[in-house]
N, C-alpha and C. Protein backbone atom coordinates (compact mmCIF):
# COMPACT_ATOMS: atom_id res chain seq x y z
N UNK A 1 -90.50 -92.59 20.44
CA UNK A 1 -89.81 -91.54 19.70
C UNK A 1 -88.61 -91.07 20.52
N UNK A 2 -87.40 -91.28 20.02
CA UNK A 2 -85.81 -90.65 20.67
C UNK A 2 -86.21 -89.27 19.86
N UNK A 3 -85.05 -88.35 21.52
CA UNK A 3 -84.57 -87.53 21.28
C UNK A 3 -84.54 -86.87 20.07
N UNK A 4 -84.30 -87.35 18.89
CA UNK A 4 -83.21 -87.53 17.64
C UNK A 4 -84.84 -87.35 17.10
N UNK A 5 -85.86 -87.66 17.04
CA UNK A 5 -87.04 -87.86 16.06
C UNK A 5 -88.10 -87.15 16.12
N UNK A 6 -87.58 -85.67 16.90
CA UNK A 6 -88.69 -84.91 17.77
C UNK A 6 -88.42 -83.49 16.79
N UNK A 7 -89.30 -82.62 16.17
CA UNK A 7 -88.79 -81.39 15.64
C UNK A 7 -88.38 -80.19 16.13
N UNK A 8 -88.22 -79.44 15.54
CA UNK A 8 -87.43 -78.14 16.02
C UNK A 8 -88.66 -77.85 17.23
N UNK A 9 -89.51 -77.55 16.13
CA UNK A 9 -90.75 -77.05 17.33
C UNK A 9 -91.31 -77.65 18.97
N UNK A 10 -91.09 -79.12 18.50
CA UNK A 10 -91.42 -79.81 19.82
C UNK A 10 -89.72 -79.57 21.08
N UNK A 11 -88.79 -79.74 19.82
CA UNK A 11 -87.49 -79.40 20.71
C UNK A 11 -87.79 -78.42 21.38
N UNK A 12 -88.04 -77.19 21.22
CA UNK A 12 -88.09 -75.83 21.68
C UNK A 12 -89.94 -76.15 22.61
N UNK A 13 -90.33 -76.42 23.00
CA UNK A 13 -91.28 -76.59 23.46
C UNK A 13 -90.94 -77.29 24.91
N UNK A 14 -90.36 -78.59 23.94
CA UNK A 14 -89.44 -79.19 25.54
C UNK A 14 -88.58 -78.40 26.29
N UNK A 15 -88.03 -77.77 25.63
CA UNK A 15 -86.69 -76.96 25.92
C UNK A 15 -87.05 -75.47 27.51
N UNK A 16 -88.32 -75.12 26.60
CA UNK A 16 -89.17 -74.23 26.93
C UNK A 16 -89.51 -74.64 29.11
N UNK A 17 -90.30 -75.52 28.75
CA UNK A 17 -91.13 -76.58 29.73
C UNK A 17 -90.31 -76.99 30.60
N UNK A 18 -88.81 -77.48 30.14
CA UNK A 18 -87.73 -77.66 31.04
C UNK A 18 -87.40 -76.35 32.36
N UNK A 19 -87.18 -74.96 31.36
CA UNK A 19 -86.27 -73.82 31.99
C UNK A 19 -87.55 -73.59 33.08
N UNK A 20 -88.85 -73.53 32.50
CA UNK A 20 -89.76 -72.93 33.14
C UNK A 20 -89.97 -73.92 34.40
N UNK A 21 -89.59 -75.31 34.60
CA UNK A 21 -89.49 -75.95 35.98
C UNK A 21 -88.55 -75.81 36.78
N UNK A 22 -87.06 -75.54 36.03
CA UNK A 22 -86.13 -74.91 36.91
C UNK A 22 -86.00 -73.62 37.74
N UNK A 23 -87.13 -72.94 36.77
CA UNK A 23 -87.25 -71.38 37.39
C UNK A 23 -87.96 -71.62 38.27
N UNK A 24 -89.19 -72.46 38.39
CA UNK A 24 -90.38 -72.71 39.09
C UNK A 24 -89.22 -73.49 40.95
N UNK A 25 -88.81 -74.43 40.13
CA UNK A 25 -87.79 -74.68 41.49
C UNK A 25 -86.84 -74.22 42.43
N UNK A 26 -86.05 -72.88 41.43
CA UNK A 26 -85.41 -72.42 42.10
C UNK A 26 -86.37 -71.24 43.16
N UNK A 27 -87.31 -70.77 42.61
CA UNK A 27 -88.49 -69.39 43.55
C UNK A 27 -88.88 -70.87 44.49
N UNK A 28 -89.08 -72.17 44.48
CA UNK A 28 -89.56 -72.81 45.62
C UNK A 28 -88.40 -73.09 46.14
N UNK A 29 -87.64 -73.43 46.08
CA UNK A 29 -85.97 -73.94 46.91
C UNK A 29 -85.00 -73.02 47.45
N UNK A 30 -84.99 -71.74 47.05
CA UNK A 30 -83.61 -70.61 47.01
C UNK A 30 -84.29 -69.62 47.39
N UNK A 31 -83.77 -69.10 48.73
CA UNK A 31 -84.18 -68.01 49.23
C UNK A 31 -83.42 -67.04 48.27
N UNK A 32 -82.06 -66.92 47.91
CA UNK A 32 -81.15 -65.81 47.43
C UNK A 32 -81.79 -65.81 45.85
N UNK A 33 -82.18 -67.05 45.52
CA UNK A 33 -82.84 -66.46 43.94
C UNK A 33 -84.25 -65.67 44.18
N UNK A 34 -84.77 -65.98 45.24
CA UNK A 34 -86.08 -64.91 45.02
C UNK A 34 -85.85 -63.74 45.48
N UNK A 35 -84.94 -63.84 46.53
CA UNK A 35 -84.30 -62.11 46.74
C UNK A 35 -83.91 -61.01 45.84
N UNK A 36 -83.59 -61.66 44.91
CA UNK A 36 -82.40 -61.65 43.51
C UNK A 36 -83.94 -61.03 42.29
N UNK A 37 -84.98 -61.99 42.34
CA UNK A 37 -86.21 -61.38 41.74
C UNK A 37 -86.97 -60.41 42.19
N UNK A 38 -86.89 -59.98 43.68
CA UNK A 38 -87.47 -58.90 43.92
C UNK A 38 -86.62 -57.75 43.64
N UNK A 39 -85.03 -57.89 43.77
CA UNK A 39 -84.27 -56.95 43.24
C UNK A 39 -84.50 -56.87 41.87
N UNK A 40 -84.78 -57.38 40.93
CA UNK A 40 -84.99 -57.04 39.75
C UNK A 40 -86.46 -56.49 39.38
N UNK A 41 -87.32 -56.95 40.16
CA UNK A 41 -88.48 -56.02 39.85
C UNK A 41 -88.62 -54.65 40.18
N UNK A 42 -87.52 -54.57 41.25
CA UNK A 42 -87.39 -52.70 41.69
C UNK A 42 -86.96 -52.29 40.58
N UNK A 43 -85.74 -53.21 40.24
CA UNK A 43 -84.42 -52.02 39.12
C UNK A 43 -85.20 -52.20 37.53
N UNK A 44 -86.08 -53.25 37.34
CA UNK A 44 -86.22 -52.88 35.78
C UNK A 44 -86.98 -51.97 35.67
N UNK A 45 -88.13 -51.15 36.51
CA UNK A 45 -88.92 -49.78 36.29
C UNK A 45 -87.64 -48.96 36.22
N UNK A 46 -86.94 -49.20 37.15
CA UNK A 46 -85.94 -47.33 37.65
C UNK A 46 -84.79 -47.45 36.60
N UNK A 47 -84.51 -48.81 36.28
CA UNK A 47 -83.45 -48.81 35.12
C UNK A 47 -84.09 -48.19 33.78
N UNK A 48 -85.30 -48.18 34.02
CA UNK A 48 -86.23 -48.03 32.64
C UNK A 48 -86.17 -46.36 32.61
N UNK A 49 -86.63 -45.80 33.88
CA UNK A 49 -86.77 -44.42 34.27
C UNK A 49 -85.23 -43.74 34.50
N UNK A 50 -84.71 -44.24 35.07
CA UNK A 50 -83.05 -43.15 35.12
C UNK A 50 -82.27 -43.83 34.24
N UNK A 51 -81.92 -44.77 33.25
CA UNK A 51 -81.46 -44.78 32.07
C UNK A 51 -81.54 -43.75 30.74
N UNK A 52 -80.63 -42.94 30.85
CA UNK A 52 -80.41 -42.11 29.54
C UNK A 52 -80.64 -42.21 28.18
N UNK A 53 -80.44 -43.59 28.13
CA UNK A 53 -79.85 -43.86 26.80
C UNK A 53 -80.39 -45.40 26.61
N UNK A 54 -80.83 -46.43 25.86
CA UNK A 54 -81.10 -47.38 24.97
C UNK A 54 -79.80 -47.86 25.99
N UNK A 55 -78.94 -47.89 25.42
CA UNK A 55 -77.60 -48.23 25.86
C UNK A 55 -77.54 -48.77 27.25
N UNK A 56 -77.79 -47.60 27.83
CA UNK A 56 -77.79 -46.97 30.03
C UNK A 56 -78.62 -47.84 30.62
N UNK A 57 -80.01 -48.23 29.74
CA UNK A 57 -81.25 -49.15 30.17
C UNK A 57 -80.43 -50.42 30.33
N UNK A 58 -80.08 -50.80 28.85
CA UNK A 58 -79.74 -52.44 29.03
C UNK A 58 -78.39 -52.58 29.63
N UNK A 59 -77.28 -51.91 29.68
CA UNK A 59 -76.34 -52.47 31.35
C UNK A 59 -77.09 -52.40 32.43
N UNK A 60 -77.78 -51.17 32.75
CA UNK A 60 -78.52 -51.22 34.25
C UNK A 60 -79.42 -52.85 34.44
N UNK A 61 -80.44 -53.20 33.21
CA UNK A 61 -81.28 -54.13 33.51
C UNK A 61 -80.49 -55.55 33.13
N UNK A 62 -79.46 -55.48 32.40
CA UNK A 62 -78.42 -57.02 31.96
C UNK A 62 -77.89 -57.62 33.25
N UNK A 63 -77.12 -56.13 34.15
CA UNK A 63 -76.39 -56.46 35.13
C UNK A 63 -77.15 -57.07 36.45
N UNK A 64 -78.16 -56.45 36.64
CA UNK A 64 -79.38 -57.24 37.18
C UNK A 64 -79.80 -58.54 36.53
N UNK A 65 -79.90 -58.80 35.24
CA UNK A 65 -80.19 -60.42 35.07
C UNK A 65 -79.04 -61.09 35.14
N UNK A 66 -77.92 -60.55 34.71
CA UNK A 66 -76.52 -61.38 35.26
C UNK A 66 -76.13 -62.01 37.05
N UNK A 67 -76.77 -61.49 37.92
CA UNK A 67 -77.04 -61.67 38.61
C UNK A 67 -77.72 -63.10 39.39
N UNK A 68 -79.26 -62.87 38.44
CA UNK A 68 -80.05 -63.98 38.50
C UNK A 68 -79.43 -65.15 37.88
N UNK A 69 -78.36 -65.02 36.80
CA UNK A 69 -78.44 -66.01 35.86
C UNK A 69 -77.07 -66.40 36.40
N UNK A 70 -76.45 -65.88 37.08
CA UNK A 70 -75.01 -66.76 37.78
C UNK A 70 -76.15 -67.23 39.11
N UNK A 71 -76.74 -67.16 39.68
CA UNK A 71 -77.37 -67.54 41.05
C UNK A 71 -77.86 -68.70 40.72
N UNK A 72 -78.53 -69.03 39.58
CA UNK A 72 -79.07 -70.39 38.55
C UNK A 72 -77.97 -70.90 38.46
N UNK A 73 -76.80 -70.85 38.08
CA UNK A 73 -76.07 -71.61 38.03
C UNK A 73 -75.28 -72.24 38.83
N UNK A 74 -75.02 -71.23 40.25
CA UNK A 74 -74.56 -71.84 41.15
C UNK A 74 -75.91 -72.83 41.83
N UNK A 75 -76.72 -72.72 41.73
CA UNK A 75 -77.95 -73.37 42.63
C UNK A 75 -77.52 -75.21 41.76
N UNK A 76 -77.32 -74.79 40.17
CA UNK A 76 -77.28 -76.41 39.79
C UNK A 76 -76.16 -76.87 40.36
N UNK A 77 -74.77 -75.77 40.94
CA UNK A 77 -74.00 -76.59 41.08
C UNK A 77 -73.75 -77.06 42.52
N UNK A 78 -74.46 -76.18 43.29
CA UNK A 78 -74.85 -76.81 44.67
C UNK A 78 -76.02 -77.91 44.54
N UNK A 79 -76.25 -78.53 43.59
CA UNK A 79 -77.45 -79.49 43.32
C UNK A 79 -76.65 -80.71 42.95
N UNK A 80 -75.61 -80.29 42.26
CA UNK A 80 -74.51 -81.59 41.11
C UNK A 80 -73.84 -81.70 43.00
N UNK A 81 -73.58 -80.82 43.29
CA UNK A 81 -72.25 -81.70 44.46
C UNK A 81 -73.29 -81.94 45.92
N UNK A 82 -74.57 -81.50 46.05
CA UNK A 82 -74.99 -82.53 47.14
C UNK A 82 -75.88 -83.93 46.32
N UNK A 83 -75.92 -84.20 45.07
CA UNK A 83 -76.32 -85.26 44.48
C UNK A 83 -75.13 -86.30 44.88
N UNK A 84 -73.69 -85.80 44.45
CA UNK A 84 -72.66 -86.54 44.70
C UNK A 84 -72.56 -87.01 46.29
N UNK A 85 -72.74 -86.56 47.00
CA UNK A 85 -73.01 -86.75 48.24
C UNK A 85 -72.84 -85.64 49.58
N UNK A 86 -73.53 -85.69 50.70
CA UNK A 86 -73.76 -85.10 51.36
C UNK A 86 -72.57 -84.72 52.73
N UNK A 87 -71.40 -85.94 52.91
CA UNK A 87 -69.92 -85.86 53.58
C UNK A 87 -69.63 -84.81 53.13
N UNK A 88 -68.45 -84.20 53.72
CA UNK A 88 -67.63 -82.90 53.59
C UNK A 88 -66.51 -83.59 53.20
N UNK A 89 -66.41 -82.85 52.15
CA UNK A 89 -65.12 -83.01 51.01
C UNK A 89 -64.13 -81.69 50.74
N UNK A 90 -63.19 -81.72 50.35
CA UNK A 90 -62.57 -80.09 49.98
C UNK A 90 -62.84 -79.99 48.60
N UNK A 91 -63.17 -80.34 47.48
CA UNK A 91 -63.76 -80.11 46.59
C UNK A 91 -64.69 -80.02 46.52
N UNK A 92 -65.72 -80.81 47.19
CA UNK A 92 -67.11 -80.19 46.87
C UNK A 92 -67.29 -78.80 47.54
N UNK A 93 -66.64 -78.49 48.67
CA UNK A 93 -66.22 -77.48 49.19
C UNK A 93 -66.04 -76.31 48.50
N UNK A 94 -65.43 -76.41 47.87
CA UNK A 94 -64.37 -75.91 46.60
C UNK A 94 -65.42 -75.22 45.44
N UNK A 95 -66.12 -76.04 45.22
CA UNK A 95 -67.08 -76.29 43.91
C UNK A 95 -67.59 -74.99 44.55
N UNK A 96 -68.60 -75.34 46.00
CA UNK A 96 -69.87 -74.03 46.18
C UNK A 96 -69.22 -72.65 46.39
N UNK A 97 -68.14 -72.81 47.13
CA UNK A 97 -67.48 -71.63 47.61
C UNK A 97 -67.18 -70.81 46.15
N UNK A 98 -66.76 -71.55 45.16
CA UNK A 98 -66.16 -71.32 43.66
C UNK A 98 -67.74 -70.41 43.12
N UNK A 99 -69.01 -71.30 43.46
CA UNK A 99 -69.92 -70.82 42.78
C UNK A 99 -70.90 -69.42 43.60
N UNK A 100 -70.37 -69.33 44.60
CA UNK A 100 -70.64 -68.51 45.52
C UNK A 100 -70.30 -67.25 44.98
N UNK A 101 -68.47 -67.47 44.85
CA UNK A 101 -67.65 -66.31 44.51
C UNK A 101 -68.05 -65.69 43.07
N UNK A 102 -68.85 -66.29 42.11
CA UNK A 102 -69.57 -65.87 41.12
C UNK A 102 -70.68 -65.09 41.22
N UNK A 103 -71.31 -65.70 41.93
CA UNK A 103 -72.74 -64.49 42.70
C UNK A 103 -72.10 -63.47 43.61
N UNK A 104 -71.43 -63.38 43.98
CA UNK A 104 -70.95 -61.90 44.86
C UNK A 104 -70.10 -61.14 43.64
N UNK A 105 -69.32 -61.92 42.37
CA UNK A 105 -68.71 -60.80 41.89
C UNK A 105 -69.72 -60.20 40.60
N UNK A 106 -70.73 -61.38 40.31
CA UNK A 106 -71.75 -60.32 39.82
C UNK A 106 -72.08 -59.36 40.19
N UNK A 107 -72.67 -59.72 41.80
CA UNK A 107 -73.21 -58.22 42.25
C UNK A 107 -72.63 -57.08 42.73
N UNK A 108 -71.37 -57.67 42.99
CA UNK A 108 -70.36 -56.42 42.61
C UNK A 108 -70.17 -55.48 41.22
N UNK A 109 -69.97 -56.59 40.06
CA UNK A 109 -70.22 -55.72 38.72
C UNK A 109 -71.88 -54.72 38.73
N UNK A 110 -72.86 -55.66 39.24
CA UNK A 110 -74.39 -54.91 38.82
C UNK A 110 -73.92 -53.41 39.48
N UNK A 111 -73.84 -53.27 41.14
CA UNK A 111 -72.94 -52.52 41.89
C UNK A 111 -72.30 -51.49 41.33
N UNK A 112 -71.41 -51.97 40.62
CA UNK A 112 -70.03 -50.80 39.92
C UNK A 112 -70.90 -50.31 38.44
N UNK A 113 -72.12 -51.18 37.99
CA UNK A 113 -72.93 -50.59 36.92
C UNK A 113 -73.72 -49.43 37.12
N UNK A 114 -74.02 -50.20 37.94
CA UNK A 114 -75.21 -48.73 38.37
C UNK A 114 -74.86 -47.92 39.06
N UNK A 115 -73.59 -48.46 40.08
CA UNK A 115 -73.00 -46.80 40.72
C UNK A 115 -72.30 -45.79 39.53
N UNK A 116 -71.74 -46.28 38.49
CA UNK A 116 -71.03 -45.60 37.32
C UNK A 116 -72.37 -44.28 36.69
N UNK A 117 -73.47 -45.65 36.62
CA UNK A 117 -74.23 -44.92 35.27
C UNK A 117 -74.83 -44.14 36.46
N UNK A 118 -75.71 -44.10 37.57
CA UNK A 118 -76.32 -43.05 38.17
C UNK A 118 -75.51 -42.18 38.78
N UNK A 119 -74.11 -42.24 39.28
CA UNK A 119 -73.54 -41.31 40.00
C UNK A 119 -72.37 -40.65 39.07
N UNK A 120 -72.01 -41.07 37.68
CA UNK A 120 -71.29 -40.25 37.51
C UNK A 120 -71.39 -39.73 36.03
């Protein structure tokens, strides 16, 4: 059976089974993604508790999964450029530093979220 001959349900099942090994890999491989999960288990109670508003909750707890979910992405792309190979290149260079600068300006936004909504 291809790809092509599998149903919605089994799609989404696979689909499912896939994310849940990547998550499973990144908590065994990535120190900064499990760092990244213990920060989110602090902030989704206190985002829950000093959130004002419906509204106040989900930036406080988004900006925290935005976080996690650029850190996933840089992890595949530090995965795509040491697959390509392990020499020092200025692009592959390029690539992590690029995907790096995504995880720090998340947590700069989470940062400027939650300093906004609790301090002012």
């Amino acid at each position: 059976m291809s790809g092509k001959d599998i149903g919605p349900l089994e799609r989404l099942i696979n689909a499912t089974r896939y994310s849940l090994q990547g998550l499973r890999y990144a908590w065994a491989t990535e120190p900064a993604f499990r760092y990244e999960i213990y920060v989110l288990a602090i902030a989704l109670p206190v985002a829950w508790l000093v959130g004002k508003s419906a509204v106040e909750r989900a930036l406080l707890i988004g900006s925290v999964l935005l976080v996690v979910v650029v850190e996933l992405v840089n992890s595949a792309i530090e995965a795509t450029v040491n697959r390509i190979g392990r020499e020092r290149h200025e692009l592959s260079g390029r690539a992590k530093d690029l995907g790096s600068a995504a995880v720090f300006v998340a947590i700069v936004l989470a940062g400027a979220v939650w300093s906004t909504l609790l301090l002012g």
